[in-house]
N, C-alpha and C. Protein backbone atom coordinates (compact mmCIF):
# COMPACT_ATOMS: atom_id res chain seq x y z
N UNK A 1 17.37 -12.57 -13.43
CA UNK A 1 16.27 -12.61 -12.48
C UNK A 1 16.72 -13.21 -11.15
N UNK A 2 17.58 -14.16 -11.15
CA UNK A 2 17.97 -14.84 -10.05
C UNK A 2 18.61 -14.17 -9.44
N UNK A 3 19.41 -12.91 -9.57
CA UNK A 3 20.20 -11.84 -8.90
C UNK A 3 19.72 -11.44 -8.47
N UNK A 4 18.42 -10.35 -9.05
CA UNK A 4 17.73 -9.48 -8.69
C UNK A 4 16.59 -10.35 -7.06
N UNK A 5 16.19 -11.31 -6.99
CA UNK A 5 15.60 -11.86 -6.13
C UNK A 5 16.33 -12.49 -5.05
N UNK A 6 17.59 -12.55 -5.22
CA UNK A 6 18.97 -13.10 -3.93
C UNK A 6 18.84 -11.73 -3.40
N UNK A 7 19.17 -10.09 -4.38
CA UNK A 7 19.01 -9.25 -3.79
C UNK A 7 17.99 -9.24 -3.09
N UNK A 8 17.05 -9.05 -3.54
CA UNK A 8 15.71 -8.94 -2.61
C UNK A 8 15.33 -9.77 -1.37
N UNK A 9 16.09 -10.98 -1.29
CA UNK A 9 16.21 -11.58 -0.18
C UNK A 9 17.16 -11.43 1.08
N UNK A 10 17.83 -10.53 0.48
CA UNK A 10 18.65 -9.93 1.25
C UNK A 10 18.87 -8.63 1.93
N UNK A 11 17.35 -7.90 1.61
CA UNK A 11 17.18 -7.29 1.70
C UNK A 11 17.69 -5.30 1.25
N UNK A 12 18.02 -6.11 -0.21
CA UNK A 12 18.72 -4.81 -1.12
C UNK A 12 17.93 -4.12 -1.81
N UNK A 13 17.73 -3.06 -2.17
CA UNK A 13 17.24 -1.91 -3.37
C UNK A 13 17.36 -2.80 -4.39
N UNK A 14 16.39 -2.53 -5.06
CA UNK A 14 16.49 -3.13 -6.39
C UNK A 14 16.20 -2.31 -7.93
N UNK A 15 16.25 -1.75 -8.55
CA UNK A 15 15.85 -0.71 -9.82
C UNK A 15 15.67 -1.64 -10.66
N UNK A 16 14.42 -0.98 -11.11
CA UNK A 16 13.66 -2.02 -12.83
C UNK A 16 13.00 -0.69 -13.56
N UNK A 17 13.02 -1.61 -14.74
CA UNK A 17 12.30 -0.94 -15.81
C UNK A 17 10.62 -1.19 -15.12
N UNK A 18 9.30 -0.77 -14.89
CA UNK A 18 7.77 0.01 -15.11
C UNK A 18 7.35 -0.42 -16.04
N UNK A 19 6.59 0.31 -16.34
CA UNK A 19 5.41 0.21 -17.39
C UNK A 19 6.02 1.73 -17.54
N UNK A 20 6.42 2.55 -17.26
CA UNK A 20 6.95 4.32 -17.83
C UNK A 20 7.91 4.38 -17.21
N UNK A 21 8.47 4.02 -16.27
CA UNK A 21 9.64 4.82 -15.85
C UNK A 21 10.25 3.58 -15.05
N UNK A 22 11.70 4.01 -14.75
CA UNK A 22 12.62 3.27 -13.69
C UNK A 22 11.71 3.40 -12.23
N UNK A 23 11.90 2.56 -11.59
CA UNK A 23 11.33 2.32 -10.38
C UNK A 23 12.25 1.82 -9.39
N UNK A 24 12.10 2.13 -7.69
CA UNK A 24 13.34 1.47 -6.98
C UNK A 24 11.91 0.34 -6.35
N UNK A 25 12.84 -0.95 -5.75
CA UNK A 25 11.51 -1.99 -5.23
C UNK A 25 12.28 -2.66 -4.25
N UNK A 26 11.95 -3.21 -3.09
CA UNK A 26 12.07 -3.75 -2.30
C UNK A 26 10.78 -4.73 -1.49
N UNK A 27 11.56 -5.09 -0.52
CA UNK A 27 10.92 -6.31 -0.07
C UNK A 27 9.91 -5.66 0.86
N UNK A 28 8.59 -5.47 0.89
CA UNK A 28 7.86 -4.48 2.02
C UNK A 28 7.90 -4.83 2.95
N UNK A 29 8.76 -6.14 3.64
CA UNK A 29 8.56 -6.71 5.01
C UNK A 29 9.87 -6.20 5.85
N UNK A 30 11.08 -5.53 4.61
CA UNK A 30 12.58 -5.19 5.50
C UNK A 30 12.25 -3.82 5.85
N UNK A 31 11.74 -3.12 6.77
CA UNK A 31 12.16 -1.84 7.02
C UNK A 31 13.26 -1.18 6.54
N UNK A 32 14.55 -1.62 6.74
CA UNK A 32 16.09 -1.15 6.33
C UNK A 32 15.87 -1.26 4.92
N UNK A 33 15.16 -2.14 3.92
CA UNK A 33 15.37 -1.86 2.29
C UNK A 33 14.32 -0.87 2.12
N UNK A 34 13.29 -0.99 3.07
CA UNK A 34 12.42 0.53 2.56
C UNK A 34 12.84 2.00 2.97
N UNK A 35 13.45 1.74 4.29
CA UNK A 35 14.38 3.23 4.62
C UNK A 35 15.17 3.51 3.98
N UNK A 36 15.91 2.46 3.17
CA UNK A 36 16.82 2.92 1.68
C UNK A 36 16.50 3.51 0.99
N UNK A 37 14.89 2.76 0.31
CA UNK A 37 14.36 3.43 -0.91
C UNK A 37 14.21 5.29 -0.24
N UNK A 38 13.83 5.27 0.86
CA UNK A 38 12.85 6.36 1.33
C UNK A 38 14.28 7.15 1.07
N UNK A 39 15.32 7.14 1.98
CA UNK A 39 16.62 7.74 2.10
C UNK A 39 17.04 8.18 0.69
N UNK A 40 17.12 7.11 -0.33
CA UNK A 40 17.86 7.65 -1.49
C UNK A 40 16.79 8.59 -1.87
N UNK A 41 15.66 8.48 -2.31
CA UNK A 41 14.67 9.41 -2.77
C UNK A 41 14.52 10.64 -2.01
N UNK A 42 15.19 10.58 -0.92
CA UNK A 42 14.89 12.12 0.19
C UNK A 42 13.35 11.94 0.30
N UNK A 43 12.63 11.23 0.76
CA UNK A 43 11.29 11.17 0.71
C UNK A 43 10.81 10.74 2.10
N UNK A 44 9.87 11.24 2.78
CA UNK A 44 9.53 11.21 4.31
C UNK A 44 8.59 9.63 4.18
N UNK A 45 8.46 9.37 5.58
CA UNK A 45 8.12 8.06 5.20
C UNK A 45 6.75 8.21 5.73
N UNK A 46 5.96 9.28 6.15
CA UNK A 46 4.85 9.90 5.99
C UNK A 46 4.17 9.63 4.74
N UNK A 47 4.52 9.54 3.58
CA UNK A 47 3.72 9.82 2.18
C UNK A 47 3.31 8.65 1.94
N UNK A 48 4.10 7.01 2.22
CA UNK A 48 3.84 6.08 1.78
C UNK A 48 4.12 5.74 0.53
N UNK A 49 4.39 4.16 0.64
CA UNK A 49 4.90 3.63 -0.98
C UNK A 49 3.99 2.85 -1.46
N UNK A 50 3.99 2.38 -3.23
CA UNK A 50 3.29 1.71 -3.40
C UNK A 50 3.27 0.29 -3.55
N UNK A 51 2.13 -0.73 -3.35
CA UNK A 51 2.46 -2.15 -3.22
C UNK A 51 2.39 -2.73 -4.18
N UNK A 52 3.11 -2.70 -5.53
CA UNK A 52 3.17 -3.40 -6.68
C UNK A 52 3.23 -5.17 -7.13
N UNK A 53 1.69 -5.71 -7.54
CA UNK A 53 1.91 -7.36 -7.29
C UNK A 53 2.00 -7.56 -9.05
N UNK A 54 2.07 -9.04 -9.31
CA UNK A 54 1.56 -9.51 -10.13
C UNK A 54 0.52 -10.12 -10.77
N UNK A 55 -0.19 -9.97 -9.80
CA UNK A 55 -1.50 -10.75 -10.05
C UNK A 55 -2.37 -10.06 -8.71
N UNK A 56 -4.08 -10.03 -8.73
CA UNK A 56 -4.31 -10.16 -7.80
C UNK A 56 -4.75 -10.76 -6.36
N UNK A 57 -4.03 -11.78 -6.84
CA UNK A 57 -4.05 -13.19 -5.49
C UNK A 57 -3.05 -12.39 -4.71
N UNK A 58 -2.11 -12.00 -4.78
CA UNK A 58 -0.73 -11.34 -3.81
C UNK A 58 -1.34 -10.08 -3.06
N UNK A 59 -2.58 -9.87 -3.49
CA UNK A 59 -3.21 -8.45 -2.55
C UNK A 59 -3.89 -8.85 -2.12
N UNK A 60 -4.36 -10.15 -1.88
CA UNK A 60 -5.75 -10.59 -1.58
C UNK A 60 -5.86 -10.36 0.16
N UNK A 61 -5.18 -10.46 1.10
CA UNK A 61 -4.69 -9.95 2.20
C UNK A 61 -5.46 -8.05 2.26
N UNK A 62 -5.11 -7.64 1.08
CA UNK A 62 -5.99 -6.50 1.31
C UNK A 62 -7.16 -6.04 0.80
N UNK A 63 -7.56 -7.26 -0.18
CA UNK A 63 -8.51 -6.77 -1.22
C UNK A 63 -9.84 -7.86 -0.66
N UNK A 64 -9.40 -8.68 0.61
CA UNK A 64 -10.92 -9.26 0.77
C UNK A 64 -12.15 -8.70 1.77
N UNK A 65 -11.94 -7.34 2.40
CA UNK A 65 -13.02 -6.96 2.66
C UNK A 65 -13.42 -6.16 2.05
N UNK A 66 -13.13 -6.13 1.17
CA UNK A 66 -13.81 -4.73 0.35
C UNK A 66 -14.90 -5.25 -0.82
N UNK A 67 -16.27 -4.26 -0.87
CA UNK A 67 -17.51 -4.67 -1.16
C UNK A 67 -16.90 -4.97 -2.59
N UNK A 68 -18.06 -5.77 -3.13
CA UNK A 68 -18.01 -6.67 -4.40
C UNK A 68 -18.05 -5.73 -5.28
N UNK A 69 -18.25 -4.53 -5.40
CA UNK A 69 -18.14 -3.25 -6.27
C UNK A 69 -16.95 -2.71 -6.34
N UNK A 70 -16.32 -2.41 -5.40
CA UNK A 70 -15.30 -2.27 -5.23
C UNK A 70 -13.86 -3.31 -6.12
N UNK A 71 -14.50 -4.03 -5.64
CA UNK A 71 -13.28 -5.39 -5.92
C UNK A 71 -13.41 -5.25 -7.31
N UNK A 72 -14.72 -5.08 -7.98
CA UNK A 72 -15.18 -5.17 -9.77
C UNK A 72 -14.54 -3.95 -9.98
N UNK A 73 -14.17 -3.02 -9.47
CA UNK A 73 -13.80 -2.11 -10.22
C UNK A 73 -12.19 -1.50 -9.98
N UNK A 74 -11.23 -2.64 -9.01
CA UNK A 74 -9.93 -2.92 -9.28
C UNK A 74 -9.85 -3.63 -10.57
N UNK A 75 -10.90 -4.72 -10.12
CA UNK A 75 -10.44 -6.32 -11.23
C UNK A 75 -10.64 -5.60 -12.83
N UNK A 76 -11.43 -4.92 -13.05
CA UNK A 76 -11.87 -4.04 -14.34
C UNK A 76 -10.46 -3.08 -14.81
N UNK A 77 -9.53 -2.98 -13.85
CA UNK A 77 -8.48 -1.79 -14.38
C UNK A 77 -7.02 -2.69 -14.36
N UNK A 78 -7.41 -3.88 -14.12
CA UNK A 78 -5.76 -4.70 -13.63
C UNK A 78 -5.81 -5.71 -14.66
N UNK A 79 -4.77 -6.24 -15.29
CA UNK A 79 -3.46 -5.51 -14.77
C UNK A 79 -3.23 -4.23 -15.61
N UNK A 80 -2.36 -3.03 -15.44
CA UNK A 80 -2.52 -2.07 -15.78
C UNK A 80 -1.80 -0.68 -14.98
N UNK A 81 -1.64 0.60 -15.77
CA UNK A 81 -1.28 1.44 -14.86
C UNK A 81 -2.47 2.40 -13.71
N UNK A 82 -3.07 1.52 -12.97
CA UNK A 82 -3.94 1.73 -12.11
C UNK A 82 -3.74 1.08 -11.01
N UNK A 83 -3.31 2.42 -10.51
CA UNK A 83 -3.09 2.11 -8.29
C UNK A 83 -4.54 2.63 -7.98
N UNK A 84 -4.89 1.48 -6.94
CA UNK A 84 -5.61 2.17 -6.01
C UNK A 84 -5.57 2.26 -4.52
N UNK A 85 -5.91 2.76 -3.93
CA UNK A 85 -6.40 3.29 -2.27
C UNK A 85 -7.15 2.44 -1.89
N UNK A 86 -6.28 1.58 -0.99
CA UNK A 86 -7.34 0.48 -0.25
C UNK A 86 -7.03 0.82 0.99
N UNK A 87 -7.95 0.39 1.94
CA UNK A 87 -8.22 0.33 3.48
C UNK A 87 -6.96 -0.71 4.03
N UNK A 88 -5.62 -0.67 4.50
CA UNK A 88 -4.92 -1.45 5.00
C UNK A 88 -5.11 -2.04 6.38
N UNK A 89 -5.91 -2.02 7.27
CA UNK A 89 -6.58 -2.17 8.21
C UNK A 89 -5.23 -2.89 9.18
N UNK A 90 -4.43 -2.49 8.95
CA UNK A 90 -2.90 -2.38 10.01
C UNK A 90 -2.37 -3.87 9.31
N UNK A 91 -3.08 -4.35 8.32
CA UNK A 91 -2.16 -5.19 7.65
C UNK A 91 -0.70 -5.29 6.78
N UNK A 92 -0.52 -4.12 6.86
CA UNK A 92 0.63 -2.87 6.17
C UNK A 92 1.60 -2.62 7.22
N UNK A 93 2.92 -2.83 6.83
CA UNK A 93 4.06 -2.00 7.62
C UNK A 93 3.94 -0.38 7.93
N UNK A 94 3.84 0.63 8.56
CA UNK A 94 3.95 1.53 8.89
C UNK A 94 4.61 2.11 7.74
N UNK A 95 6.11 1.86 7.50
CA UNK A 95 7.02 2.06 6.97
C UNK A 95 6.47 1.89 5.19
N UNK A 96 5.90 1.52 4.98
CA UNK A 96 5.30 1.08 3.73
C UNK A 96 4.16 2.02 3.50
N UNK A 97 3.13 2.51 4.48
CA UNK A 97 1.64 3.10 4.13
C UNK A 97 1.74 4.72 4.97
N UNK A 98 2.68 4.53 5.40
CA UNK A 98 2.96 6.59 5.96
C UNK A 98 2.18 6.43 7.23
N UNK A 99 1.40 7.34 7.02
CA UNK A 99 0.32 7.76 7.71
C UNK A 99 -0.83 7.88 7.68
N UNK A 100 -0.95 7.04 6.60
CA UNK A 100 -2.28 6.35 6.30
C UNK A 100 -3.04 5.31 6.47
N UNK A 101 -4.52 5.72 6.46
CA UNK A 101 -5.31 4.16 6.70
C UNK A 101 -5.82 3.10 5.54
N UNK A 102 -4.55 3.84 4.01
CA UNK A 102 -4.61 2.84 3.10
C UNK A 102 -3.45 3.08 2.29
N UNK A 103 -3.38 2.05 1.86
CA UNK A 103 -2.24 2.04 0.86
C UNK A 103 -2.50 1.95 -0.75
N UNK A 104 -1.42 2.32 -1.31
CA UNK A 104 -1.86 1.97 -2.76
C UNK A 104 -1.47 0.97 -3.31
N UNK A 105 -2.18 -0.27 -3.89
CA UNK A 105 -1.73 -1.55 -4.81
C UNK A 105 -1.84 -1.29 -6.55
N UNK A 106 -0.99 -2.00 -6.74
CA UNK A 106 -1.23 -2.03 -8.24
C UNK A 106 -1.12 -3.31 -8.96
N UNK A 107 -1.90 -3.75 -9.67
CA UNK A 107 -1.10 -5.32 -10.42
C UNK A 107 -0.69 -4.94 -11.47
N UNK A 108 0.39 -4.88 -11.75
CA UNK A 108 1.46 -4.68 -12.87
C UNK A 108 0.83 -5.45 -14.47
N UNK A 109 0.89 -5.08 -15.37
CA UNK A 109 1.08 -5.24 -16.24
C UNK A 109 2.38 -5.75 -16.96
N UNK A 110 3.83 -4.96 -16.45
CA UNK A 110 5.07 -5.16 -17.49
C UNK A 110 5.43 -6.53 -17.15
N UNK A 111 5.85 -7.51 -18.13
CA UNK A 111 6.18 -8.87 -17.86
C UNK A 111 7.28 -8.54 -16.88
N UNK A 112 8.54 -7.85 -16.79
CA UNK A 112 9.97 -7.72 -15.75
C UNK A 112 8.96 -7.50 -14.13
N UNK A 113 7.89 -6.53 -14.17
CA UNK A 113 7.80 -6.75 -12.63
C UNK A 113 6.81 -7.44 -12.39
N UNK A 114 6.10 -8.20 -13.23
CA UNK A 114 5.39 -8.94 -13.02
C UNK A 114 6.15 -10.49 -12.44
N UNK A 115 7.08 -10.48 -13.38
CA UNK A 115 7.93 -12.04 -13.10
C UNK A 115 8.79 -11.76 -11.71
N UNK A 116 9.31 -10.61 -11.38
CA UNK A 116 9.83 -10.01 -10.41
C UNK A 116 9.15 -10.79 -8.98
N UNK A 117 7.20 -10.09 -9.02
CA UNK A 117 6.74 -10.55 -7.92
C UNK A 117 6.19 -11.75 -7.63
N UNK A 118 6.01 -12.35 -8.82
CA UNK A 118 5.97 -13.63 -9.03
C UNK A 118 7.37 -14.66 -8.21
N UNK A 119 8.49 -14.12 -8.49
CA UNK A 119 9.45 -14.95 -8.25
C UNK A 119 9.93 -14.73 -6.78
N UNK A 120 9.19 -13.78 -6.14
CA UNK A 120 9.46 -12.99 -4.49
C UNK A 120 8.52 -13.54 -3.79
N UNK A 121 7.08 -14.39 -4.53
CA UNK A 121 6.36 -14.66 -4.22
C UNK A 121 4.99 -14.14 -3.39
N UNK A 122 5.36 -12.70 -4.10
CA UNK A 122 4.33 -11.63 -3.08
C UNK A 122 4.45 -10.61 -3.75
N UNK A 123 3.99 -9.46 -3.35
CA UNK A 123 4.18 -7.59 -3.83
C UNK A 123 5.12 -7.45 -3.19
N UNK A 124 5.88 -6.03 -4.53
CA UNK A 124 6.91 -4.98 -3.75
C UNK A 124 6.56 -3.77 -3.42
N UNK A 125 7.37 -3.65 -2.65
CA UNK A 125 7.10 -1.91 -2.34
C UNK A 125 7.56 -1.14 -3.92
N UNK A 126 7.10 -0.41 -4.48
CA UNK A 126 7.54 0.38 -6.00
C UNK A 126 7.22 1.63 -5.77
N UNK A 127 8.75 2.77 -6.18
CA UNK A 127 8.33 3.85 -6.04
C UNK A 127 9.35 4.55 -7.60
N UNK A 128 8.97 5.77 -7.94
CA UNK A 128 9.56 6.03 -9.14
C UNK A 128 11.15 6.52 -8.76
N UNK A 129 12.25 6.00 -9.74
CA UNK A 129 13.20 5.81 -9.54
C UNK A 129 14.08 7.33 -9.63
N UNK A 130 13.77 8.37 -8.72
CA UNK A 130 14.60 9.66 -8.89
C UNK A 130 14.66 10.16 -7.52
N UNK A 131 15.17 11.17 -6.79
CA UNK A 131 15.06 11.90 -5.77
C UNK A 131 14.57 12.50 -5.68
N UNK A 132 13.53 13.02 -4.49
CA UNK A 132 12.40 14.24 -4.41
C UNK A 132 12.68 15.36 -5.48
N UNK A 133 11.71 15.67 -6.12
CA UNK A 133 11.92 16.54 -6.92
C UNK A 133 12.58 16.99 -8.18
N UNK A 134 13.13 15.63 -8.26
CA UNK A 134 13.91 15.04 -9.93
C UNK A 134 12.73 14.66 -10.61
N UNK A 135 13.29 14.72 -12.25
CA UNK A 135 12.37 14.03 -12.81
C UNK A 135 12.51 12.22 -12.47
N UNK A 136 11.57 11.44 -13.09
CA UNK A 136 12.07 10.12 -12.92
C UNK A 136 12.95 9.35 -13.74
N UNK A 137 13.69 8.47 -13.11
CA UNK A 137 14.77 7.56 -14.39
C UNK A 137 14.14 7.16 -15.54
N UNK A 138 14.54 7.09 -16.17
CA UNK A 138 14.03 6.60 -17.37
C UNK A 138 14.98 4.96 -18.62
N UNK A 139 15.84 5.10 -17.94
CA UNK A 139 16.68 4.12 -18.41
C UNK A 139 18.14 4.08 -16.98
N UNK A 140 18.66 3.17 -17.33
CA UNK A 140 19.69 2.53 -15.78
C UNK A 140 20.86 3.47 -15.55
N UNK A 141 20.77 3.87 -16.46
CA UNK A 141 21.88 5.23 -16.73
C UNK A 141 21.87 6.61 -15.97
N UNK A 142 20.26 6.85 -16.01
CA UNK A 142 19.90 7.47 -15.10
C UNK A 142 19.72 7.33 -13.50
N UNK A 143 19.59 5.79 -13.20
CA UNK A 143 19.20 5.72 -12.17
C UNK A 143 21.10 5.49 -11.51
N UNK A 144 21.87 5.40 -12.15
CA UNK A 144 23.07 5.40 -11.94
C UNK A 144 23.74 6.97 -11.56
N UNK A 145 22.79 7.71 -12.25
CA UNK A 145 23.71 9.15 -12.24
C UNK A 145 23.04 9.40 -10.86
N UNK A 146 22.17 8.75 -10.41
CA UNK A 146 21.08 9.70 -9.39
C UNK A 146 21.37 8.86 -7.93
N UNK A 147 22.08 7.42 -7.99
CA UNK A 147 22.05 6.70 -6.81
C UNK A 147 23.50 6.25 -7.14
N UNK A 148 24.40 6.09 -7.96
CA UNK A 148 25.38 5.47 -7.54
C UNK A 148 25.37 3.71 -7.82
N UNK A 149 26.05 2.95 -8.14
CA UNK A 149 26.33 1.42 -8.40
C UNK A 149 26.18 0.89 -7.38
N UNK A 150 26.42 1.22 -5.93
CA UNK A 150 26.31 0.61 -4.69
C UNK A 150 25.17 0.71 -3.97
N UNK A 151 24.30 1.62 -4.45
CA UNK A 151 23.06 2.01 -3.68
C UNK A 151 21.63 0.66 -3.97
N UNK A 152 21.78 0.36 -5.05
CA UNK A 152 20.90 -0.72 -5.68
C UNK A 152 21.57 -1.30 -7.08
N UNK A 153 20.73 -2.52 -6.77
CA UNK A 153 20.90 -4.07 -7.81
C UNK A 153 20.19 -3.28 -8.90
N UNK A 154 20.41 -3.02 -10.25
CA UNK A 154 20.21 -2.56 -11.66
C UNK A 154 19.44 -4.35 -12.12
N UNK A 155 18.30 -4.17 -12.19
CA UNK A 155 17.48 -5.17 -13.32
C UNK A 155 17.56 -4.55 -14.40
N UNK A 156 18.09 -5.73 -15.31
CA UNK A 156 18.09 -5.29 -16.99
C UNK A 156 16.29 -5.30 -17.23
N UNK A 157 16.31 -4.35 -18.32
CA UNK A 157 15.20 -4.62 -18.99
C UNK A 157 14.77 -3.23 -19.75
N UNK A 158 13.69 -3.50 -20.31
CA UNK A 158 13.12 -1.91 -21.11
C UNK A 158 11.76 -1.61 -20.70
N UNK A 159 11.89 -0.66 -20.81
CA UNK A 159 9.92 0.45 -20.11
C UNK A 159 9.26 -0.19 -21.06
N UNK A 160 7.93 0.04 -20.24
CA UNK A 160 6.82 -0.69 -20.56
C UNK A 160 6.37 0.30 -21.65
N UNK A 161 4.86 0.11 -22.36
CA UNK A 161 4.56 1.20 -23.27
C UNK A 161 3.71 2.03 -22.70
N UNK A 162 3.48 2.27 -21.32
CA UNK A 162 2.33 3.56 -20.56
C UNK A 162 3.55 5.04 -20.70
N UNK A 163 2.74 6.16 -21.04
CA UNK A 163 3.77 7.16 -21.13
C UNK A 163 3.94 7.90 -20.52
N UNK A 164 3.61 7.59 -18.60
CA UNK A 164 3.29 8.41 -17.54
C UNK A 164 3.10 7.60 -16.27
N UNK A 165 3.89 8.07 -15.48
CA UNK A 165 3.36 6.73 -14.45
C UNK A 165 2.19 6.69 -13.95
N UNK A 166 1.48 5.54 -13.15
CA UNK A 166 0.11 5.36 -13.06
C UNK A 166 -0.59 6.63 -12.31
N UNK A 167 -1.70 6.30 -12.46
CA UNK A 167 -2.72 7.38 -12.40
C UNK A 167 -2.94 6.62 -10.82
N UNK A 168 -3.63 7.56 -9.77
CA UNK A 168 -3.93 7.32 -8.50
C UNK A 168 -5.13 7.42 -7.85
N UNK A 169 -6.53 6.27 -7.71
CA UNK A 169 -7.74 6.92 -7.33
C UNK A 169 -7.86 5.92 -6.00
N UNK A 170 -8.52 6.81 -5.63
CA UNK A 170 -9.29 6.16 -4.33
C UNK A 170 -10.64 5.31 -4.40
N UNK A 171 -11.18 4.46 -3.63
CA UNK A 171 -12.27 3.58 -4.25
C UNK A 171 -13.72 4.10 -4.51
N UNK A 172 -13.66 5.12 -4.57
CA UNK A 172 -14.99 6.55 -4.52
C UNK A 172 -14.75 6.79 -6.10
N UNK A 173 -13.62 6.05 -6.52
CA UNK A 173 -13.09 6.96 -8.50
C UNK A 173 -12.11 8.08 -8.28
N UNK A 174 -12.11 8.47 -7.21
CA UNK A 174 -11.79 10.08 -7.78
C UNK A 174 -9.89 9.93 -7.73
N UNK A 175 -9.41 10.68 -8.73
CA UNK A 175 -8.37 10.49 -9.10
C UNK A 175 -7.63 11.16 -7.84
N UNK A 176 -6.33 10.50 -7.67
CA UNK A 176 -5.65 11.16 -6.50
C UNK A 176 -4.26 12.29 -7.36
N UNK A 177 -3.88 11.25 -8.22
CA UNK A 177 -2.70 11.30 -9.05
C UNK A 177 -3.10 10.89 -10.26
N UNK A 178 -3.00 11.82 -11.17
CA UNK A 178 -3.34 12.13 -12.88
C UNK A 178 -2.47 11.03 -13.44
């Protein structure tokens, strides 16, 4: 753990085991570790990444204007594989939320990225660990065949038990991503 968070302070790629799949994570405040993630994935930085915490005190920055219904019906799905679409109201790096006027948070469930953001002391940026149009890693082996030893810091660990990565709704319910 102490590796993986020197990396992250240093603004390096980092790969972990999910709750389903390998994931790449970085620090959402370095531009250069998120243009990594974006770069290795071939992924435009239009689409936006997601803000993966451990708890939801680390979103609270985005989760306190939003109506008390709203908030009940994050707090009702967390921790868990449930992102949602919140209003970032320019509290968000560019580089982190695309071109959007929200981003997606999630509070983790798997103890590895939970202790992860716990020990960063905030959310990461988390996106699934393959290149546009690959399937996703699934173990370090993969994320090795697909990025190389130099591209990112490898966190040991094993997938969570969800058998799909999270599902994606906006605060209306409606699913974005199955």
């Amino acid at each position: 753990m102490a590796s993986a968070l020197n990396a992250l302070q240093f603004g390096a790629v980092i790969a972990c085991p999910t709750e389903a799949v390998w994931g790449l994570s970085a620090d959402p405040g370095s531009e250069p570790a998120v243009q990594q993630i974006l770069d290795l994935k071939q992924r435009p930085v239009e689409k936006g990444l997601i803000l993966v915490a451990a708890a939801e005190a680390q979103l609270e920055f985005l989760l306190s204007d939003l109506a008390p219904e709203q908030r009940a019906l994050l707090h009702a799905s967390w921790p868990g594989p449930n992102t949602w679409l919140v209003p970032h109201g320019g509290r968000v790096p560019s580089w982190v939320c695309g071109s959007h006027a929200t981003v997606a948070v999630r509070v983790s469930d798997h103890p590895g990225v939970a202790q992860l953001c716990d020990a960063f002391g905030g959310p990461l940026v988390s996106t699934s660990a393959n290149p546009a149009g690959a399937d996703p890693a699934m173990n370090a082996g993969q994320v090795l065949a697909y990025f190389g030893d130099s591209a990112v810091h490898i966190v040991p660990g094993e997938l969570g038990g969800s058998g799909r990565p999270s599902q994606i709704r906006d605060l209306a319910g409606n699913i974005i991503r199955a």
